[in-house]
C-alpha atoms as a PDB file:
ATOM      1  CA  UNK A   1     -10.233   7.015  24.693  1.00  0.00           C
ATOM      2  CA  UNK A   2     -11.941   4.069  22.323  1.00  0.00           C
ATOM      3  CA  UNK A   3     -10.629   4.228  19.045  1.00  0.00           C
ATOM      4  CA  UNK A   4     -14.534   5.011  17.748  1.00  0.00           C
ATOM      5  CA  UNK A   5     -14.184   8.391  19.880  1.00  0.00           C
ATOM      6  CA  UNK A   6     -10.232   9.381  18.716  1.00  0.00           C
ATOM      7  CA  UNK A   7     -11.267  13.003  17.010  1.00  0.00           C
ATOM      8  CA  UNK A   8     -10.828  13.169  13.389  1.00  0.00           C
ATOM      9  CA  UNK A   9      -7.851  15.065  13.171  1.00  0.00           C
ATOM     10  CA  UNK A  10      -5.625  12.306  15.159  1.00  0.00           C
ATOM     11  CA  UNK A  11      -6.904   9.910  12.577  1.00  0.00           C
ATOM     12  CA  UNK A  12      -6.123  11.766   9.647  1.00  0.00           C
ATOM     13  CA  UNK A  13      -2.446  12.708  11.335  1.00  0.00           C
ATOM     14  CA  UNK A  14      -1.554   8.852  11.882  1.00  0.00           C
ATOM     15  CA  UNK A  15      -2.833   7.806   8.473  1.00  0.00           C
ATOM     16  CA  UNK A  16      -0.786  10.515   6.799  1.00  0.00           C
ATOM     17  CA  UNK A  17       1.930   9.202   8.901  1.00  0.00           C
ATOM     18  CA  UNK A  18       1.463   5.576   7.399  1.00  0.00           C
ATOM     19  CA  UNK A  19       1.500   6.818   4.061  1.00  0.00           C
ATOM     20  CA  UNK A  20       3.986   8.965   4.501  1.00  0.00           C
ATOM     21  CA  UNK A  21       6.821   7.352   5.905  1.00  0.00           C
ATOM     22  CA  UNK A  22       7.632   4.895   3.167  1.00  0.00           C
ATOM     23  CA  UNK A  23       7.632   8.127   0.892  1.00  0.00           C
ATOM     24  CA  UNK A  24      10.080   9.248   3.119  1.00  0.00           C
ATOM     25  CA  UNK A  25      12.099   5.684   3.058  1.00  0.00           C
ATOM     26  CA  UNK A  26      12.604   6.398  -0.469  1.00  0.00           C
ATOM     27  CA  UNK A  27      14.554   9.707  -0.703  1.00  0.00           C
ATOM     28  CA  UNK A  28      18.115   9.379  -1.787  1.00  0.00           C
ATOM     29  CA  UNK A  29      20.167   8.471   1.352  1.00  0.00           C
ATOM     30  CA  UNK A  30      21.823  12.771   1.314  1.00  0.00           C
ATOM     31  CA  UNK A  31      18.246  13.846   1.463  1.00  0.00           C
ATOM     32  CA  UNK A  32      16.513  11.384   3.848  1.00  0.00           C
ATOM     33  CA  UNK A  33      18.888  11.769   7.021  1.00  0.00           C
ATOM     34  CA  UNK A  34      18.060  15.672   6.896  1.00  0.00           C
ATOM     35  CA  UNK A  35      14.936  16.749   4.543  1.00  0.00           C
ATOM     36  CA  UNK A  36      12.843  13.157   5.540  1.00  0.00           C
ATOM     37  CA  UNK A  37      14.140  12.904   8.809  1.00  0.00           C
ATOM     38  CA  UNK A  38      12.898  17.140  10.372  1.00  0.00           C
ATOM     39  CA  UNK A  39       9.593  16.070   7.983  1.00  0.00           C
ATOM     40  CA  UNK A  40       8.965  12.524   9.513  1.00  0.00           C
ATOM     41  CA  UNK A  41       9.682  14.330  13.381  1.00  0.00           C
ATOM     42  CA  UNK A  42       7.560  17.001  12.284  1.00  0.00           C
ATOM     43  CA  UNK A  43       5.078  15.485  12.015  1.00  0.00           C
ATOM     44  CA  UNK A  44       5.187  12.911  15.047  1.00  0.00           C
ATOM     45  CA  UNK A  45       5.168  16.157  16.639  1.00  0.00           C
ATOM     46  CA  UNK A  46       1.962  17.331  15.115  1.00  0.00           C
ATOM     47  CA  UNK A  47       0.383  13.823  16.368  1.00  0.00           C
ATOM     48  CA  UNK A  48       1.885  14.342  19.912  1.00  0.00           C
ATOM     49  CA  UNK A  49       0.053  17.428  20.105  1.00  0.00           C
ATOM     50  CA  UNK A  50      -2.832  16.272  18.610  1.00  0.00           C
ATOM     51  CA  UNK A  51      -3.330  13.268  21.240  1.00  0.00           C
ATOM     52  CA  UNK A  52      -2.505  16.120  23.601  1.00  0.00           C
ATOM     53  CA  UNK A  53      -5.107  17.868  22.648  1.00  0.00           C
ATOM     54  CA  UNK A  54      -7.561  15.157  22.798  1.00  0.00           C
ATOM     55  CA  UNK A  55      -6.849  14.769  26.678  1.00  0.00           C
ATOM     56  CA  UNK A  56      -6.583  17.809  27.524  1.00  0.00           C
ATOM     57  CA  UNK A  57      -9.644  20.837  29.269  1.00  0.00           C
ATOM     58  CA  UNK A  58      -7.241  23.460  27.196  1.00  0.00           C
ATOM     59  CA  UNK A  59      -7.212  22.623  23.671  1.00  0.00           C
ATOM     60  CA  UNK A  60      -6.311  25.565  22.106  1.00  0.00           C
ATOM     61  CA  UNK A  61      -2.806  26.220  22.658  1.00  0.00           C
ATOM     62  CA  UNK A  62      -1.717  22.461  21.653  1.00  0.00           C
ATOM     63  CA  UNK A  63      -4.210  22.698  18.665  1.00  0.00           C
ATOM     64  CA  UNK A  64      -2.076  26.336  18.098  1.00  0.00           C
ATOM     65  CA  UNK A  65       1.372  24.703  18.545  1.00  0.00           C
ATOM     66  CA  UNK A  66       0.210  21.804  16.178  1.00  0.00           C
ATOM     67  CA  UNK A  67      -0.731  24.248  13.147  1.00  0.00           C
ATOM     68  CA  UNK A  68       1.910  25.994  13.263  1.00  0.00           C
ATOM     69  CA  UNK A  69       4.371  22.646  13.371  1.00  0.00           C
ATOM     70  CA  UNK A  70       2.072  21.580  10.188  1.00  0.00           C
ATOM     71  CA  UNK A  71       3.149  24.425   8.250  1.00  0.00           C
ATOM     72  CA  UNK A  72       6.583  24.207   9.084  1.00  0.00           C
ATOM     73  CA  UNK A  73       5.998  20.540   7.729  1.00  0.00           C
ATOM     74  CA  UNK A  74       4.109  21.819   5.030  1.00  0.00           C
ATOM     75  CA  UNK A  75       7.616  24.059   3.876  1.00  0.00           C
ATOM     76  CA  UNK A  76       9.971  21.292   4.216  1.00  0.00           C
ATOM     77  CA  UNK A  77       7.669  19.066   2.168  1.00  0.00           C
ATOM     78  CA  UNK A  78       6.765  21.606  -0.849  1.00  0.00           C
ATOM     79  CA  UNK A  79      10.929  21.963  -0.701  1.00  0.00           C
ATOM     80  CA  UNK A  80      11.611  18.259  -1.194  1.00  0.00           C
ATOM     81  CA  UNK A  81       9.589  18.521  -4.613  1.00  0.00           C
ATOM     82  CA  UNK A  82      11.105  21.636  -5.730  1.00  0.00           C
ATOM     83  CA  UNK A  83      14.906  19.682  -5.015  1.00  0.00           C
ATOM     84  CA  UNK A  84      13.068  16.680  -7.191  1.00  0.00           C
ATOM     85  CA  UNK A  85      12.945  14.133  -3.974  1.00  0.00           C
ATOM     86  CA  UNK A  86       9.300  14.102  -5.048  1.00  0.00           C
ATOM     87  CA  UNK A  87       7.501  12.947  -8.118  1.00  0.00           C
ATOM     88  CA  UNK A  88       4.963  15.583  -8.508  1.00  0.00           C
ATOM     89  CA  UNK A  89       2.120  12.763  -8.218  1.00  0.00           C
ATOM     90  CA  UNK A  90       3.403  11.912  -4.681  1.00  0.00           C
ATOM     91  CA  UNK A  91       3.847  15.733  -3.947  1.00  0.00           C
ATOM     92  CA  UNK A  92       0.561  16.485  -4.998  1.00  0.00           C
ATOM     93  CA  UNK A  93      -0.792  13.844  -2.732  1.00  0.00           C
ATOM     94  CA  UNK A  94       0.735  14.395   0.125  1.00  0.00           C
ATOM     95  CA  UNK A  95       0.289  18.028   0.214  1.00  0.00           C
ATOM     96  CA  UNK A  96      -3.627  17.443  -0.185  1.00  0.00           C
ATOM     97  CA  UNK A  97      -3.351  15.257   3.015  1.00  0.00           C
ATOM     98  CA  UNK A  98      -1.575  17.950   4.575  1.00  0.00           C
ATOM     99  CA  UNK A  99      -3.923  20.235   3.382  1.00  0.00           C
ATOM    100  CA  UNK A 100      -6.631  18.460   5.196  1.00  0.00           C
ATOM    101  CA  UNK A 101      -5.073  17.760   8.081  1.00  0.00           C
ATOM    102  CA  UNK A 102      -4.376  21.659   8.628  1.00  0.00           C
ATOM    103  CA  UNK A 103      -8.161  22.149   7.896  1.00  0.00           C
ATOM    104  CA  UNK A 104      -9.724  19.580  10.471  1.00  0.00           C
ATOM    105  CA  UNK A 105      -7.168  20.753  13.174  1.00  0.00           C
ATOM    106  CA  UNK A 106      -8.556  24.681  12.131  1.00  0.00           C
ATOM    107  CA  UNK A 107     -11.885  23.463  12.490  1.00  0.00           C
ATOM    108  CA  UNK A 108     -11.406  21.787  15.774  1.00  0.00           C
ATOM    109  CA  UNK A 109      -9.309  24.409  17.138  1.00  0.00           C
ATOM    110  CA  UNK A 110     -12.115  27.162  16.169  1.00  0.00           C
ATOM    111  CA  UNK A 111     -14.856  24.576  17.695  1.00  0.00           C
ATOM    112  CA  UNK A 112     -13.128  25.762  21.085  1.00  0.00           C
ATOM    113  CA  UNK A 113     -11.463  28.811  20.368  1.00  0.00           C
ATOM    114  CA  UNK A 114     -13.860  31.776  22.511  1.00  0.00           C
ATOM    115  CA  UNK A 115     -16.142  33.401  20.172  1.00  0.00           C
ATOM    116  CA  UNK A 116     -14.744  36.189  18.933  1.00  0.00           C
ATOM    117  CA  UNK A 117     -16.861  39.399  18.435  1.00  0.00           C
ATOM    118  CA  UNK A 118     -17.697  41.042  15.213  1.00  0.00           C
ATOM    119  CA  UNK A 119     -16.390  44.497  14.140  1.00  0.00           C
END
């Protein structure tokens, strides 16, 4: 897969990860081996899934398993601001990344979800 064709959502996953991680680099040393460290494998997970998804005839249930490890990312991340790891600047930030991620990987995922009918 040419990097022109790598769907949006892998993109968006691997530049959050580049921003991310030096966020993560900068939590006090109690915090970053526990509270960085499940959010930084988090979301290397979400990417794994992603590229998964990519290559795969069944996307949904990788695209299903990668929401779901978002929001669980999502939690740990909104939890780090509320213990002050986080300025709110950076919070606010990186939750809007998150935010998008979890809303191109919806997209895509409903893009091949069947249709469903209408009550």
């Amino acid at each position: 897969m040419a990097a022109s064709t790598v769907p949006q959502a892998v993109q968006s996953c691997h530049e959050l990860l580049l921003w991310l991680i030096p966020q993560l680099d900068k939590f006090p040393r109690v915090r970053r081996f526990t509270l960085g460290e499940r959010i930084e494998a988090g979301l290397l997970v979400v990417l794994e899934l992603l590229v998964e998804a990519a290559y795969s005839r069944n996307k949904e249930a990788p695209l299903r398993r990668a929401n779901v490890q978002l929001e669980v990312v999502r939690h740990f991340w909104r939890l780090a601001h509320e213990l002050k790891v986080l300025a709110t600047r950076q919070y606010e930030h990186g939750a809007t990344l998150i935010d998008n991620l979890g809303r191109q990987i919806g997209g895509w995922l409903r893009s091949h979800s069947p249709a469903q009918p209408n009550p």
